[in-house]
PDB file of N, CA and C in Angstrom:
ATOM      1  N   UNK A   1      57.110 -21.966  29.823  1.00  0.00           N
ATOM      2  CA  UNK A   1      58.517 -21.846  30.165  1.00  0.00           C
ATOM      3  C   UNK A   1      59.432 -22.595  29.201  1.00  0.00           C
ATOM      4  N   UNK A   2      58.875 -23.499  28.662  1.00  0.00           N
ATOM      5  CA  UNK A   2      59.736 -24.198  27.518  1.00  0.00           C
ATOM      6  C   UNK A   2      60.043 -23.548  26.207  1.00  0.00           C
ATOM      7  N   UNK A   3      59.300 -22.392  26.127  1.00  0.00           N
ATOM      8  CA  UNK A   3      59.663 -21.440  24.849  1.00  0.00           C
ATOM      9  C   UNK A   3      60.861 -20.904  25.246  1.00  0.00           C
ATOM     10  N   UNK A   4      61.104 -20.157  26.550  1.00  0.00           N
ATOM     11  CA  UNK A   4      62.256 -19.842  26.942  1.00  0.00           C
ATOM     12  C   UNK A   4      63.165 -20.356  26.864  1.00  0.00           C
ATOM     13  N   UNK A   5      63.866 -21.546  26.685  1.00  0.00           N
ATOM     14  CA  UNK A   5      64.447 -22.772  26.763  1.00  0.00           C
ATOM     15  C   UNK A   5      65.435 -22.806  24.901  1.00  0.00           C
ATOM     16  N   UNK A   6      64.090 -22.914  24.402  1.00  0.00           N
ATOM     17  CA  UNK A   6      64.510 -22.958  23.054  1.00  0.00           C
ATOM     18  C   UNK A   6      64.710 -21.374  22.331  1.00  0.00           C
ATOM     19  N   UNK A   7      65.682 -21.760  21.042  1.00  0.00           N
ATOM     20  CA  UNK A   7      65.922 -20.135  20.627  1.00  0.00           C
ATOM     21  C   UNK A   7      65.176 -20.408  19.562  1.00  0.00           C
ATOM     22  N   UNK A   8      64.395 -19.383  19.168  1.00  0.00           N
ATOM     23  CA  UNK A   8      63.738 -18.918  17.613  1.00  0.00           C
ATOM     24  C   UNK A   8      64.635 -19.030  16.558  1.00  0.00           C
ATOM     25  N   UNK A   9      64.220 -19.081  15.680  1.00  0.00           N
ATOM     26  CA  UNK A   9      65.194 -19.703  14.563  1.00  0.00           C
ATOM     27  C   UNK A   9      65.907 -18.104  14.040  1.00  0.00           C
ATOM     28  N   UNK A  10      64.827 -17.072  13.871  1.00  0.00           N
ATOM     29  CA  UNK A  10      65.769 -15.802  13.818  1.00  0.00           C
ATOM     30  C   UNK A  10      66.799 -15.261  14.932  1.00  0.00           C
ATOM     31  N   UNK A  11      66.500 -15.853  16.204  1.00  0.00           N
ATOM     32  CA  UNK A  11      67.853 -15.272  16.969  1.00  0.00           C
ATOM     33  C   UNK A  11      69.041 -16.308  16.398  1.00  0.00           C
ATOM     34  N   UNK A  12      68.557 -17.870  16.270  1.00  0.00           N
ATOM     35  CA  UNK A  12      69.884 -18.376  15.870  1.00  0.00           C
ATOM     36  C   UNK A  12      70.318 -17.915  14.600  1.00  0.00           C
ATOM     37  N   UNK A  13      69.481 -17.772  13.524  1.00  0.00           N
ATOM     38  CA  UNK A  13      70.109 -16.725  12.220  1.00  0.00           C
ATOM     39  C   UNK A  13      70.536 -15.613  12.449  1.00  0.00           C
ATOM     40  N   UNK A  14      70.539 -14.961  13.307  1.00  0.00           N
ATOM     41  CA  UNK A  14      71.233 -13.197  13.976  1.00  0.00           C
ATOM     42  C   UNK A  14      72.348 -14.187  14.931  1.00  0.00           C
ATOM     43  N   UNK A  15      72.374 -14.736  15.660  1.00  0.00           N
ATOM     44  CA  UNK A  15      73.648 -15.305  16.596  1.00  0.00           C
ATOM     45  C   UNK A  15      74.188 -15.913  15.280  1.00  0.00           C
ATOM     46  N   UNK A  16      74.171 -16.477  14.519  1.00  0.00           N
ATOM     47  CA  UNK A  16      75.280 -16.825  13.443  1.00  0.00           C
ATOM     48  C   UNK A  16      75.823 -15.861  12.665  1.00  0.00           C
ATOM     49  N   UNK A  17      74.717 -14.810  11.887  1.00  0.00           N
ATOM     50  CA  UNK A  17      74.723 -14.201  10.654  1.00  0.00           C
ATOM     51  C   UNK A  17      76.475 -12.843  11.148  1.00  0.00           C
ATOM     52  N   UNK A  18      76.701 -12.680  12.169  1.00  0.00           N
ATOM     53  CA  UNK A  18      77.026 -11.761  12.401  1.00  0.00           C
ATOM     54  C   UNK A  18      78.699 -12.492  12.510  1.00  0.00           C
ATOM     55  N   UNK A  19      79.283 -13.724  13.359  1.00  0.00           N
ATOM     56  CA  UNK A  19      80.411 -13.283  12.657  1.00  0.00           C
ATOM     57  C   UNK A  19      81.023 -13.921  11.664  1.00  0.00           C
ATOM     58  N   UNK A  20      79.662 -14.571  11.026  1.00  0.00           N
ATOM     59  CA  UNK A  20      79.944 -14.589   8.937  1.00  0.00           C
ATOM     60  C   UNK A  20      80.133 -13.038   8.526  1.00  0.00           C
ATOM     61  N   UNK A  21      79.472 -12.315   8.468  1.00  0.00           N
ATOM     62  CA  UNK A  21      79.876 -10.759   8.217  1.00  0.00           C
ATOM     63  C   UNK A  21      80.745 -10.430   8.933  1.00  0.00           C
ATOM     64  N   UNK A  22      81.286 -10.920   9.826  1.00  0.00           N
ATOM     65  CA  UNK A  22      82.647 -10.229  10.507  1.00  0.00           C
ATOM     66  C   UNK A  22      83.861 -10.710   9.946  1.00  0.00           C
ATOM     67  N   UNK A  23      83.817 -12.029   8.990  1.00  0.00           N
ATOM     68  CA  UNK A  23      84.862 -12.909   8.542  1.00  0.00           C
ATOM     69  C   UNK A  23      84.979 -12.504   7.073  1.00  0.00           C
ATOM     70  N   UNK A  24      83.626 -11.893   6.700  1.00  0.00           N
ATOM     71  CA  UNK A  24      83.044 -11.553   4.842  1.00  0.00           C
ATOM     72  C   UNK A  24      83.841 -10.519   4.848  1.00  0.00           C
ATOM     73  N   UNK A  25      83.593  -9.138   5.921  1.00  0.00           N
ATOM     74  CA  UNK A  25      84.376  -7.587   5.608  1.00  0.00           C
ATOM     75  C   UNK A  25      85.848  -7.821   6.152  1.00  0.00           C
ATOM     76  N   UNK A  26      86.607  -8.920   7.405  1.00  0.00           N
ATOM     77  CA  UNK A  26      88.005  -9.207   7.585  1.00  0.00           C
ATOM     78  C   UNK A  26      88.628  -9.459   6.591  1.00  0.00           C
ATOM     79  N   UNK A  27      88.228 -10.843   5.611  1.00  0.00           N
ATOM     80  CA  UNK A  27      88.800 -11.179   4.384  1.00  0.00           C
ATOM     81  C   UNK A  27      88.414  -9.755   3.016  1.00  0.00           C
ATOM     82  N   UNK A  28      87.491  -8.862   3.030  1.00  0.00           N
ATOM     83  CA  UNK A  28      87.314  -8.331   1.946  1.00  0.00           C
ATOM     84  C   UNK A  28      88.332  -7.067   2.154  1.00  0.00           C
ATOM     85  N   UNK A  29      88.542  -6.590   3.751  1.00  0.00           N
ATOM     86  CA  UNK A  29      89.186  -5.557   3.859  1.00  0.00           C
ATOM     87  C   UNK A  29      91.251  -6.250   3.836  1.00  0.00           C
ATOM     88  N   UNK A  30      91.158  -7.344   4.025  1.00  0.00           N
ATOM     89  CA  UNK A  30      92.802  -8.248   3.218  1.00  0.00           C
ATOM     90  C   UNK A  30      92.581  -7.952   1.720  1.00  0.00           C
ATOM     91  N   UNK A  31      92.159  -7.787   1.080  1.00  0.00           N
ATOM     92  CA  UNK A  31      92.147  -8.051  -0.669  1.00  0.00           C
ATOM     93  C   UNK A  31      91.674  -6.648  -0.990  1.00  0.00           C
ATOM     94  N   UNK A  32      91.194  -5.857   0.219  1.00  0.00           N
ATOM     95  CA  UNK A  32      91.293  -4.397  -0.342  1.00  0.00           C
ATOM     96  C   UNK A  32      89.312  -4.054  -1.557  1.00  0.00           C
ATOM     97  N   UNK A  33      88.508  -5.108  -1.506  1.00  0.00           N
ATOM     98  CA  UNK A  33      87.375  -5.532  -1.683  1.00  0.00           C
ATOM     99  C   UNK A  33      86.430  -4.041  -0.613  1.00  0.00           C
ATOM    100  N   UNK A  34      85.188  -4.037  -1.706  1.00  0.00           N
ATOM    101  CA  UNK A  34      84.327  -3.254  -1.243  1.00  0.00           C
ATOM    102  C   UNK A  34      83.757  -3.933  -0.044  1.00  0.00           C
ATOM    103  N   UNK A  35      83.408  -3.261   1.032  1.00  0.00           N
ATOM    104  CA  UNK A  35      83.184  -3.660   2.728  1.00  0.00           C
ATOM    105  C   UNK A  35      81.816  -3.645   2.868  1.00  0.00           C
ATOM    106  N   UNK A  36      81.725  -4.404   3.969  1.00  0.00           N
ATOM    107  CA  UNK A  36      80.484  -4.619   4.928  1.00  0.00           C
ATOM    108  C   UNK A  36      80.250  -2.889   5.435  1.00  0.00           C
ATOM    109  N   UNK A  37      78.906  -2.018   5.389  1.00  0.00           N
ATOM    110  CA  UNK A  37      79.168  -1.125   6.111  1.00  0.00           C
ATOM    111  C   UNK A  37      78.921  -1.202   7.919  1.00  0.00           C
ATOM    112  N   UNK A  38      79.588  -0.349   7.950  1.00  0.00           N
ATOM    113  CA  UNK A  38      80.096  -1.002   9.427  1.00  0.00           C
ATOM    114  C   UNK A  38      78.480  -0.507  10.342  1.00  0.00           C
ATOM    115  N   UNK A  39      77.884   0.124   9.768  1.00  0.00           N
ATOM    116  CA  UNK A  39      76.000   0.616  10.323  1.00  0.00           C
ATOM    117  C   UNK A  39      75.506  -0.568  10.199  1.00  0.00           C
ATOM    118  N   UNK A  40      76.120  -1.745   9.585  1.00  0.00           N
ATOM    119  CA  UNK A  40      75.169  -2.950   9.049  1.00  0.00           C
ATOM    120  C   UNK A  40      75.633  -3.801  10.130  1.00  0.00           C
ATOM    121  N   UNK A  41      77.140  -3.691  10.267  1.00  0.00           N
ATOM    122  CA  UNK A  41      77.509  -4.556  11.544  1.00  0.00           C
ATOM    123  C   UNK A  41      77.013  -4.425  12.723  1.00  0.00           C
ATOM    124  N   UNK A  42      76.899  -3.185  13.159  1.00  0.00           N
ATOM    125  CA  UNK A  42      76.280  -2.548  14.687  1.00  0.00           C
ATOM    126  C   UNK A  42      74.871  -3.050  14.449  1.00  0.00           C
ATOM    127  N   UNK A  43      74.076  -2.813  13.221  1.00  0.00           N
ATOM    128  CA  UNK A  43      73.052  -2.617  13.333  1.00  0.00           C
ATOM    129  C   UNK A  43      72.427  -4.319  13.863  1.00  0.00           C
ATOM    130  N   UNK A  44      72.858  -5.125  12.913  1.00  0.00           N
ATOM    131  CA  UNK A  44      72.536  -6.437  13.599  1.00  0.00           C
ATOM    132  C   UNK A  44      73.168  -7.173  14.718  1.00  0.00           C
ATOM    133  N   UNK A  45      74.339  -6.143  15.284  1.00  0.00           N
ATOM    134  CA  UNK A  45      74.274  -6.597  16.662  1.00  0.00           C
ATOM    135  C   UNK A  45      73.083  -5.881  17.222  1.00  0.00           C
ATOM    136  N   UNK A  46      72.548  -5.264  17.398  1.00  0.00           N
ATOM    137  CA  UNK A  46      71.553  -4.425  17.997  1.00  0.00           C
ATOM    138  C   UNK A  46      70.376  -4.960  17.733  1.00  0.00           C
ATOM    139  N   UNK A  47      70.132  -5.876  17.359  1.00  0.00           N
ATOM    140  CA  UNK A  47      68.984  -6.635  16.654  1.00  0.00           C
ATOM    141  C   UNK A  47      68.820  -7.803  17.673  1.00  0.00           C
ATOM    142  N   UNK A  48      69.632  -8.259  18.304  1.00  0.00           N
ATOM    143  CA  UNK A  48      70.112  -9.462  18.542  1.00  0.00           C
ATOM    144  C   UNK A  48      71.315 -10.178  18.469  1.00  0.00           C
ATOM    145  N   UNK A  49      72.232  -9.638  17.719  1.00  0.00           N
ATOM    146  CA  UNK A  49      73.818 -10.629  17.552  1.00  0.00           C
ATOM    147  C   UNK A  49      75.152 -10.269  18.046  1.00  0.00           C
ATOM    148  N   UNK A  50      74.682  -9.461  19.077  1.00  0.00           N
ATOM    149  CA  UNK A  50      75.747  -8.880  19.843  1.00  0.00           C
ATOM    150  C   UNK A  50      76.972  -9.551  20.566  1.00  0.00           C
ATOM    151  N   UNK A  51      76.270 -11.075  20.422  1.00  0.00           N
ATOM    152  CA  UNK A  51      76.946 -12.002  21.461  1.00  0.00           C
ATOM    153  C   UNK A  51      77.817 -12.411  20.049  1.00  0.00           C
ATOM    154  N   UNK A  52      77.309 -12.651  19.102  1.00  0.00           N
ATOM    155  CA  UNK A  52      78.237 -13.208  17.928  1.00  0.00           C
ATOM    156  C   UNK A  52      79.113 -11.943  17.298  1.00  0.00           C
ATOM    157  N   UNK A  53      78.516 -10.954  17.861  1.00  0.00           N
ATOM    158  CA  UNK A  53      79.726  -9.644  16.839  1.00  0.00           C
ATOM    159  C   UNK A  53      80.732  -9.923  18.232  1.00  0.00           C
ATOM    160  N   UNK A  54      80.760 -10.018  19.215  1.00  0.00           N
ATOM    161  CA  UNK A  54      81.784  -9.638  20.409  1.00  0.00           C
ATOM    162  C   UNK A  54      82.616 -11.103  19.544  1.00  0.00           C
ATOM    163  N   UNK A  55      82.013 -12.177  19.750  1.00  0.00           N
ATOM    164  CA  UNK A  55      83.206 -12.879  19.672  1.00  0.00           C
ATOM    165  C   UNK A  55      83.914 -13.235  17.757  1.00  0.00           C
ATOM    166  N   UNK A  56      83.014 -12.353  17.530  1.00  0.00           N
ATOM    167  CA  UNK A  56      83.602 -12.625  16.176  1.00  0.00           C
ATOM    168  C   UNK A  56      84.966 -11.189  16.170  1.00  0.00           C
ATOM    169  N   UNK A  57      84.320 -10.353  16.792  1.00  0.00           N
ATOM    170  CA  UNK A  57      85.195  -9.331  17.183  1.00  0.00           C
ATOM    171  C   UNK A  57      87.091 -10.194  17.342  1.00  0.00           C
ATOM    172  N   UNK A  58      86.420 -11.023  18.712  1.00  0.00           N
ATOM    173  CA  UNK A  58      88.027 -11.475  19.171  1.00  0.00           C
ATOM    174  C   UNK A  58      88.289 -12.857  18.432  1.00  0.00           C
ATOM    175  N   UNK A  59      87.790 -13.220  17.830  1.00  0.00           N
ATOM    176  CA  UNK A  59      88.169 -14.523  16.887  1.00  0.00           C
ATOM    177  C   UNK A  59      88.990 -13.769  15.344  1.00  0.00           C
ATOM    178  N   UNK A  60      88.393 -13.050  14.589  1.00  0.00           N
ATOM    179  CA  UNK A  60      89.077 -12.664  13.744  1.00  0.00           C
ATOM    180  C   UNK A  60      89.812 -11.662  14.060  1.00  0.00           C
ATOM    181  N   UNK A  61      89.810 -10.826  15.167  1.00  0.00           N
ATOM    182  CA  UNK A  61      90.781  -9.913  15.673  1.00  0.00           C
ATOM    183  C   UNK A  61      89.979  -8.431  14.614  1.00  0.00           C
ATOM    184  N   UNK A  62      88.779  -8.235  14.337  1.00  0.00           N
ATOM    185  CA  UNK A  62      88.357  -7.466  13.294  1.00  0.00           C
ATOM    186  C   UNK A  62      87.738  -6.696  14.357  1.00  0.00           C
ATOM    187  N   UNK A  63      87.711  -4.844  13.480  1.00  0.00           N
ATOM    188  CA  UNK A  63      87.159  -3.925  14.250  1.00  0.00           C
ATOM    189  C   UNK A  63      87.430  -3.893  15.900  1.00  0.00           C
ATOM    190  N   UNK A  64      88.619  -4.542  16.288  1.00  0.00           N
ATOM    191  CA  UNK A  64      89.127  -4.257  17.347  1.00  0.00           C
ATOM    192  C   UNK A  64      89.733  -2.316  17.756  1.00  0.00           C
ATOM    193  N   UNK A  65      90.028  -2.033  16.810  1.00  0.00           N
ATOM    194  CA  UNK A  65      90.846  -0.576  17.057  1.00  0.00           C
ATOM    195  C   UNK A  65      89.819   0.395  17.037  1.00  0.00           C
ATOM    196  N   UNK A  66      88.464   0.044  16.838  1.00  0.00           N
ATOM    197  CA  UNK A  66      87.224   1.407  16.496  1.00  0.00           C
ATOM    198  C   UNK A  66      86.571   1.664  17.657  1.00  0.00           C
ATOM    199  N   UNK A  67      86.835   2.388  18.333  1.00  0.00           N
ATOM    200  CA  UNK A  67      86.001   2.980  19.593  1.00  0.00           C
ATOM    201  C   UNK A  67      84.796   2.475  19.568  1.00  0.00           C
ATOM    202  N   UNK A  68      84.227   2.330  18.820  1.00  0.00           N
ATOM    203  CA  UNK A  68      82.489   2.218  18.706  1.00  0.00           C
ATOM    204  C   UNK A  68      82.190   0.632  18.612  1.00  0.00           C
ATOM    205  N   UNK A  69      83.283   0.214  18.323  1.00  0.00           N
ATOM    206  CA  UNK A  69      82.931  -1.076  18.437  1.00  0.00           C
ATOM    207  C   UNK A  69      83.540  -1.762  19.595  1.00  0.00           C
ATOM    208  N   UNK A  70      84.539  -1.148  19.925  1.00  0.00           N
ATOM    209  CA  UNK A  70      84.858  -1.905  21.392  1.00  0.00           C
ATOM    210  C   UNK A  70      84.117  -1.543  22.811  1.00  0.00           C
ATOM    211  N   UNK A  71      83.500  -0.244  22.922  1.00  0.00           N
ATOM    212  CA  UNK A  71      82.797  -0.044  23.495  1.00  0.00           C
ATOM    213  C   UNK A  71      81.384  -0.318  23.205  1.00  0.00           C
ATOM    214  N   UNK A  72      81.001   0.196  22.125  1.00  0.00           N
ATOM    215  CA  UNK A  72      79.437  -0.677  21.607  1.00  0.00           C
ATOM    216  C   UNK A  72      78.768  -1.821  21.720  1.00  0.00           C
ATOM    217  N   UNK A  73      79.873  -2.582  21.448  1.00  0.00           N
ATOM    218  CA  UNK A  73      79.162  -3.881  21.171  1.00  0.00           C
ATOM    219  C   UNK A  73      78.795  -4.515  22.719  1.00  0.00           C
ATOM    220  N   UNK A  74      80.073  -4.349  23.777  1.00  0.00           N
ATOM    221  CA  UNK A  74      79.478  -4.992  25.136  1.00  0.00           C
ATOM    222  C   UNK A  74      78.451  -3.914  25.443  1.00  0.00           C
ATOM    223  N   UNK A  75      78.131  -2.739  25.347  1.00  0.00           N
ATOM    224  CA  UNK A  75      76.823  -2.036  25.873  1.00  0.00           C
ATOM    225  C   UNK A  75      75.621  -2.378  25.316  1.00  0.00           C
ATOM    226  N   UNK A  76      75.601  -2.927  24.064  1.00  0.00           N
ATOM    227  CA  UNK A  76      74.356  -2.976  22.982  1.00  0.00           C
ATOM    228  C   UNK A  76      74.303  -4.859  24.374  1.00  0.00           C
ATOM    229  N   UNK A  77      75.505  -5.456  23.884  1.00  0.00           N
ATOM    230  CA  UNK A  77      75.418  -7.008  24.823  1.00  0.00           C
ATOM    231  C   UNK A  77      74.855  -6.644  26.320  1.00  0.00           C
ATOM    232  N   UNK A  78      75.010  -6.155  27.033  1.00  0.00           N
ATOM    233  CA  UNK A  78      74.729  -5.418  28.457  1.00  0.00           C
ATOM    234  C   UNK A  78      72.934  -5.513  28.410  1.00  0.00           C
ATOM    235  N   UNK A  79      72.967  -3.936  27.353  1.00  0.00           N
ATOM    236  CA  UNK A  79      71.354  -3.790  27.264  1.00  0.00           C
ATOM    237  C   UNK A  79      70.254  -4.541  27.227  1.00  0.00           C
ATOM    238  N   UNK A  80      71.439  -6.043  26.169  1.00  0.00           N
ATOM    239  CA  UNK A  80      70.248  -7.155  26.080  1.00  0.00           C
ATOM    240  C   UNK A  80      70.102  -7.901  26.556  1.00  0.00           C
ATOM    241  N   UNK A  81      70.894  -7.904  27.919  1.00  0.00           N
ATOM    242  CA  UNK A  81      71.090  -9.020  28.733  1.00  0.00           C
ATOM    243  C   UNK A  81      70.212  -8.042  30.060  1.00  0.00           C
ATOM    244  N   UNK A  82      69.957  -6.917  30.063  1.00  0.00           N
ATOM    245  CA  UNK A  82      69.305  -6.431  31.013  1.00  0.00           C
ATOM    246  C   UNK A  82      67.720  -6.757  30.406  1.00  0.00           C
ATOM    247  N   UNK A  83      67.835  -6.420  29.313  1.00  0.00           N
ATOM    248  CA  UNK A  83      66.269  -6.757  29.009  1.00  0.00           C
ATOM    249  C   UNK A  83      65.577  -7.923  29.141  1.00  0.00           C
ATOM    250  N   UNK A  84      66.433  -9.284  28.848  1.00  0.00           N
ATOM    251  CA  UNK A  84      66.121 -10.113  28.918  1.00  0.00           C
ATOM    252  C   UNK A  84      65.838 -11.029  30.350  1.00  0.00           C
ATOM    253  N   UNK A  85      66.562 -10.437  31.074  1.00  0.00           N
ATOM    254  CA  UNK A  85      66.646 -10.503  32.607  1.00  0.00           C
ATOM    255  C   UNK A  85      65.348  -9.915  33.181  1.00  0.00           C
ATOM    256  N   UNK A  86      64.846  -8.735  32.791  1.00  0.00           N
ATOM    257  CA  UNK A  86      63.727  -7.984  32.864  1.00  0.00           C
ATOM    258  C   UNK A  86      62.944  -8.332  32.335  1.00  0.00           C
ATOM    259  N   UNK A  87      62.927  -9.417  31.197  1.00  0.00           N
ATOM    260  CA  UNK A  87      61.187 -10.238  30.788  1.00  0.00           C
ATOM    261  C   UNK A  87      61.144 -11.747  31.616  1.00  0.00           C
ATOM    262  N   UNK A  88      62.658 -11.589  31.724  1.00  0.00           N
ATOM    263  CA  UNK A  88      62.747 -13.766  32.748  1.00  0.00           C
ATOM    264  C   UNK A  88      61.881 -12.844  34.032  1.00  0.00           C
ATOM    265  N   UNK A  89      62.497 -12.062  34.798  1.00  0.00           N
ATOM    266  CA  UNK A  89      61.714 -11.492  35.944  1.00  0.00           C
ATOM    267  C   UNK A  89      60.154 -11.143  35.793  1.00  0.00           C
ATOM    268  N   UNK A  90      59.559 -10.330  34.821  1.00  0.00           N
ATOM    269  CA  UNK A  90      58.308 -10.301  34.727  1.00  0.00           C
ATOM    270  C   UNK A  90      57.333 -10.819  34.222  1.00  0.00           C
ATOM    271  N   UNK A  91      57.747 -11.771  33.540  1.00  0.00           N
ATOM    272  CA  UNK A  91      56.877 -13.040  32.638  1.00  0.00           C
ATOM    273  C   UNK A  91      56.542 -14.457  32.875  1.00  0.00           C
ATOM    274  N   UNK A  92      57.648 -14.879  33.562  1.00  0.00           N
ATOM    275  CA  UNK A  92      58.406 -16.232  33.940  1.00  0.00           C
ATOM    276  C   UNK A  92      58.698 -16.554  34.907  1.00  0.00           C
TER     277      UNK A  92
END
């Protein structure tokens, strides 16, 4: 039960990595700079960093206006909070 407790060092590199890339394509899309593609953003929320794309979402105010990301990102967050709920219940 104490593994549960602690995070793996790749979820804390996916809970960080994501809204450094949300701050990398905010500032690159100000200066008009070649972008983050936005499959790369979803994709590592979907990995794990869903919790850091949401609030990097409302901290830099970025990819707020894209359907797919305002709806995406809390469903991809949802999914992984059901799953994870679903291994605390059957493992633990």
């Amino acid at each position: 039960p104490l593994a549960f407790y602690t995070l793996h060092p790749s979820c804390l590199c996916t809970l960080s990595l994501n809204p450094l890339l949300y701050l990398i394509d905010k500032i690159k899309a100000m200066v008009g700079a070649l972008r983050i593609p936005e499959k790369t953003l979803l994709g590592i929320a979907a990995v794990g960093g869903s919790v850091g794309a949401y609030a990097a979402m409302q901290m830099f105010r970025h990819k707020t206006k894209k359907y797919y990301f305002t709806a995406g990102i809390p469903v991809i967050l949802l999914l992984q909070l059901i799953l994870l709920a679903t291994y605390v219940i059957l493992f633990i």
